[in-house]
C-alpha atoms as a PDB file:
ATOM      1  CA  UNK A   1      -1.431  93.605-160.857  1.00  0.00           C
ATOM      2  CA  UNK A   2       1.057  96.487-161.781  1.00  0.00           C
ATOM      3  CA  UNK A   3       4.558  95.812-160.126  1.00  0.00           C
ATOM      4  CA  UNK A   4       6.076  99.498-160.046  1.00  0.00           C
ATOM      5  CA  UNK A   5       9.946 100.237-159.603  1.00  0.00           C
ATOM      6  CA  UNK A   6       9.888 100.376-155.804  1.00  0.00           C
ATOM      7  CA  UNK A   7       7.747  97.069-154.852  1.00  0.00           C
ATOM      8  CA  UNK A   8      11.257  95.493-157.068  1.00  0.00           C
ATOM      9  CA  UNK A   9      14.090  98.003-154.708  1.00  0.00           C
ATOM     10  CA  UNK A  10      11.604  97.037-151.518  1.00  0.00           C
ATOM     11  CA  UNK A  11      11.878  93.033-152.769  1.00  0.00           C
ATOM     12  CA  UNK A  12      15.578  92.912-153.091  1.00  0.00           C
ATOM     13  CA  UNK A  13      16.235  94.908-150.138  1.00  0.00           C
ATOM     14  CA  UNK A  14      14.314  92.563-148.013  1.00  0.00           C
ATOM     15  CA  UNK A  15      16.718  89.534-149.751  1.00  0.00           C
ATOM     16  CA  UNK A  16      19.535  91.408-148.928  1.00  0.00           C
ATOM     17  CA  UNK A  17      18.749  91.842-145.334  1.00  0.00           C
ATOM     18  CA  UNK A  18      17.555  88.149-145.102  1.00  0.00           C
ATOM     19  CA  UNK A  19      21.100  86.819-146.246  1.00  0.00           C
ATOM     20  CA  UNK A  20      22.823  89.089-144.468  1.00  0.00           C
ATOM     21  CA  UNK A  21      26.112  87.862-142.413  1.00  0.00           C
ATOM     22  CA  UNK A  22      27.872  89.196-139.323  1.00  0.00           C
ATOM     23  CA  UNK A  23      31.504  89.378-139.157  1.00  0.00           C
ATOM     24  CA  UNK A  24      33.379  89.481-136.607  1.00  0.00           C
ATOM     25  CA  UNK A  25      35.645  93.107-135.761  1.00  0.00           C
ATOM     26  CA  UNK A  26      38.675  93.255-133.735  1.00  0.00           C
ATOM     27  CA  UNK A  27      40.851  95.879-132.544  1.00  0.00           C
ATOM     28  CA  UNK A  28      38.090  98.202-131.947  1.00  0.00           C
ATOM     29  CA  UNK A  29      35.466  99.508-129.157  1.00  0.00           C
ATOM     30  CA  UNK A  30      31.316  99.170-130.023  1.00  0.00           C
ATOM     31  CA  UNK A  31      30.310 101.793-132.619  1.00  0.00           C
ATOM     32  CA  UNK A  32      26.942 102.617-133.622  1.00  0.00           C
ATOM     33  CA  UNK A  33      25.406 100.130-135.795  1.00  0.00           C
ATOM     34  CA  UNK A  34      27.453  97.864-134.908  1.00  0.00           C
ATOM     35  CA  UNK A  35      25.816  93.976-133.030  1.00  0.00           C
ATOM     36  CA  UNK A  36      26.954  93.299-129.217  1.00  0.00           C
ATOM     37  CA  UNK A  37      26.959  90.068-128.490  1.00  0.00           C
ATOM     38  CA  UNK A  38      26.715  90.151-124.366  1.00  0.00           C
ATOM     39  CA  UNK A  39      25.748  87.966-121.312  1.00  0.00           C
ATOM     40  CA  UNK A  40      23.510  90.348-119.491  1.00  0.00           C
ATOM     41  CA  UNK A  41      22.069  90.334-116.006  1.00  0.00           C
ATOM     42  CA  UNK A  42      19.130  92.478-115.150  1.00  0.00           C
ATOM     43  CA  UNK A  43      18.441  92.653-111.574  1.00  0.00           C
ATOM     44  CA  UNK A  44      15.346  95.151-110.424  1.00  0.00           C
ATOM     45  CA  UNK A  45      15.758  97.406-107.385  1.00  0.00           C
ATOM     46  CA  UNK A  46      14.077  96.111-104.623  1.00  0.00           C
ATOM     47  CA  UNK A  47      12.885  92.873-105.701  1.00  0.00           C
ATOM     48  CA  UNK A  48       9.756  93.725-106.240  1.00  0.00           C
ATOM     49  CA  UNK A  49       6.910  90.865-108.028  1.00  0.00           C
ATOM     50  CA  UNK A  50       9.547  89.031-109.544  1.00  0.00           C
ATOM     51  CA  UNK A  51      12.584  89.020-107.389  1.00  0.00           C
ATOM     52  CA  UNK A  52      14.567  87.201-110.311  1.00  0.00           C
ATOM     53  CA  UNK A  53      16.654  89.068-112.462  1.00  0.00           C
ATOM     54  CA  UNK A  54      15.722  89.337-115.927  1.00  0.00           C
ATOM     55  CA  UNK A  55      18.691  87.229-118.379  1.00  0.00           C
ATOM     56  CA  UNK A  56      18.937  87.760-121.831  1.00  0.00           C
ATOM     57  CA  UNK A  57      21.871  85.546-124.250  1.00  0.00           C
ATOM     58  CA  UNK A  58      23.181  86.443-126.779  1.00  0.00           C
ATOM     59  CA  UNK A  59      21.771  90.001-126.971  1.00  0.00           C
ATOM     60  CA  UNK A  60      22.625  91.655-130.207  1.00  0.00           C
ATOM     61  CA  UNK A  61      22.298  95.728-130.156  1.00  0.00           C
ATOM     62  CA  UNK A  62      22.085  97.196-133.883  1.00  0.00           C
ATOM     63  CA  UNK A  63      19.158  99.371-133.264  1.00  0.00           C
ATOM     64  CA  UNK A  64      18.173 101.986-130.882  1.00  0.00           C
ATOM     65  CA  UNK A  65      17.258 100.183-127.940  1.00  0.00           C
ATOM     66  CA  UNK A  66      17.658 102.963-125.131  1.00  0.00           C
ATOM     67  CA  UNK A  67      19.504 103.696-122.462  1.00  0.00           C
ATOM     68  CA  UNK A  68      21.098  99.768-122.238  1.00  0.00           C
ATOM     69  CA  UNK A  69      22.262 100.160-125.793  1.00  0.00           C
ATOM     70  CA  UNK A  70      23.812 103.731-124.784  1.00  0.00           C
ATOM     71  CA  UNK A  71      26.244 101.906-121.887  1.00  0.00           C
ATOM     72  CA  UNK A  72      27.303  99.422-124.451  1.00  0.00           C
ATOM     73  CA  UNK A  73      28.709 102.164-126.724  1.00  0.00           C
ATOM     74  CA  UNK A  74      32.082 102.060-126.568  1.00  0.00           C
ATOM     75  CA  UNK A  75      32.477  99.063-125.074  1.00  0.00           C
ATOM     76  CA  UNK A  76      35.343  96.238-125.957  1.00  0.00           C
ATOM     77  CA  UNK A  77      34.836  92.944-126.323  1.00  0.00           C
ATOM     78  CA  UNK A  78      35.700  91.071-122.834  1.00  0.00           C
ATOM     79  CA  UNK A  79      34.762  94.311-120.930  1.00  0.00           C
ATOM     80  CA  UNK A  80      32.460  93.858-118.035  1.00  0.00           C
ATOM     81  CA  UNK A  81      30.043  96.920-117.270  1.00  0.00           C
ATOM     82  CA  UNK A  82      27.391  97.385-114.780  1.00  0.00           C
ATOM     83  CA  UNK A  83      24.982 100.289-114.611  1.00  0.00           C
ATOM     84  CA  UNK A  84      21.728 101.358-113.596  1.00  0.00           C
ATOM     85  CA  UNK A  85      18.461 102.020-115.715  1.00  0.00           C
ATOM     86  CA  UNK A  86      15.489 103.823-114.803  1.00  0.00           C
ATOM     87  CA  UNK A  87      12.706 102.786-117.009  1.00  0.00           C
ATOM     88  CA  UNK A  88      10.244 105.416-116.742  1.00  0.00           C
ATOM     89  CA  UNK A  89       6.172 105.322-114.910  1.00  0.00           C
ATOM     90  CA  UNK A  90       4.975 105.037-118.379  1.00  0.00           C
ATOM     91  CA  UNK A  91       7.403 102.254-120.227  1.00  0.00           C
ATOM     92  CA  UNK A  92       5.644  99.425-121.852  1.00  0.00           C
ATOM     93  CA  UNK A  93       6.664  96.573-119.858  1.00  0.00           C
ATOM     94  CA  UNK A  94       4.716  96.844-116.931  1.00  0.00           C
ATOM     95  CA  UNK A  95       6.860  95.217-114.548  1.00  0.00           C
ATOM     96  CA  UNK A  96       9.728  96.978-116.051  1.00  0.00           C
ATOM     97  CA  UNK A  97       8.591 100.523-114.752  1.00  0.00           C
ATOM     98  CA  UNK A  98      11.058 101.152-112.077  1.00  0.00           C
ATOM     99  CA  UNK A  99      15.166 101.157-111.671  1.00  0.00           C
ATOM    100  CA  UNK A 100      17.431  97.872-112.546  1.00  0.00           C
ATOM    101  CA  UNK A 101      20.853  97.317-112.207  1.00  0.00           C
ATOM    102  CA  UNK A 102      22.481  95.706-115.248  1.00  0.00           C
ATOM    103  CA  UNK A 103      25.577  93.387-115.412  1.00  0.00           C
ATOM    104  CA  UNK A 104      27.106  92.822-118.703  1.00  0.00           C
ATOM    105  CA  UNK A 105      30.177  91.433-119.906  1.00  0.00           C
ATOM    106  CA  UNK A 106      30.865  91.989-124.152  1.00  0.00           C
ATOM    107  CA  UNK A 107      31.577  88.708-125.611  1.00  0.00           C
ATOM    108  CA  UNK A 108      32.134  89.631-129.254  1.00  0.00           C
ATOM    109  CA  UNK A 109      31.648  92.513-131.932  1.00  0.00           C
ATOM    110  CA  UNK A 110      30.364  91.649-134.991  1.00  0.00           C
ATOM    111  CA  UNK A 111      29.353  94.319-138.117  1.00  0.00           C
ATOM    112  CA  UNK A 112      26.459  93.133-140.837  1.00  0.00           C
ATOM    113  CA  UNK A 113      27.573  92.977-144.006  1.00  0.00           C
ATOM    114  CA  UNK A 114      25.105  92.975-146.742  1.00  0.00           C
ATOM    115  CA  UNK A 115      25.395  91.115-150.294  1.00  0.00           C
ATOM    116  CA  UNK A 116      25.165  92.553-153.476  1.00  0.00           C
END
């Protein structure tokens, strides 16, 4: 088996992400790439099927997840938002494919930090 240059940069990068840690920032609002940690409380518009709201904890935002990820931007830790979403006719989740109204409160900030 020949083992080229970037199979070795893939390896270590996966290792790196693997043993990655998350520490804690203060003294600042959400930035992008930053992780949210957040109580949040889905609830859809009209009931509809399920007439329980959706609940998600911890929920950690470092990618781009949509439109819920776009009203955490900015966001402090201890602030409480709510906001509606409008997942489109075509979204993936089924169930999902109509408007919810979200109620989150920011528990923490936290930033990864990668080793060498």
């Amino acid at each position: 088996m020949d083992i080229r240059d970037e199979d070795v940069t893939k390896a270590l990068e996966e290792m790196r992400e693997r043993a990655a840690a998350f520490a804690p920032v203060e003294g600042r609002a959400i930035q992008d790439g930053d992780f949210a940690q957040v109580k949040l409380l889905g609830t859809p518009e009209g009931g509809g099927d399920r007439c329980k709201p959706t609940r998600a904890l911890p929920y950690w935002r470092g990618r781009d997840d949509g439109a819920v990820q776009h009203e955490l931007e900015g966001g402090d830790a201890g602030e409480h938002k709510n906001f509606d979403v409008e997942y489109p006719a075509d979204y993936r989740i089924q169930r999902w494919q109509k408007k919810y109204h979200y109620a989150v409160e920011v528990l923490g900030i936290k930033t990864k930090k990668l080793p060498k």
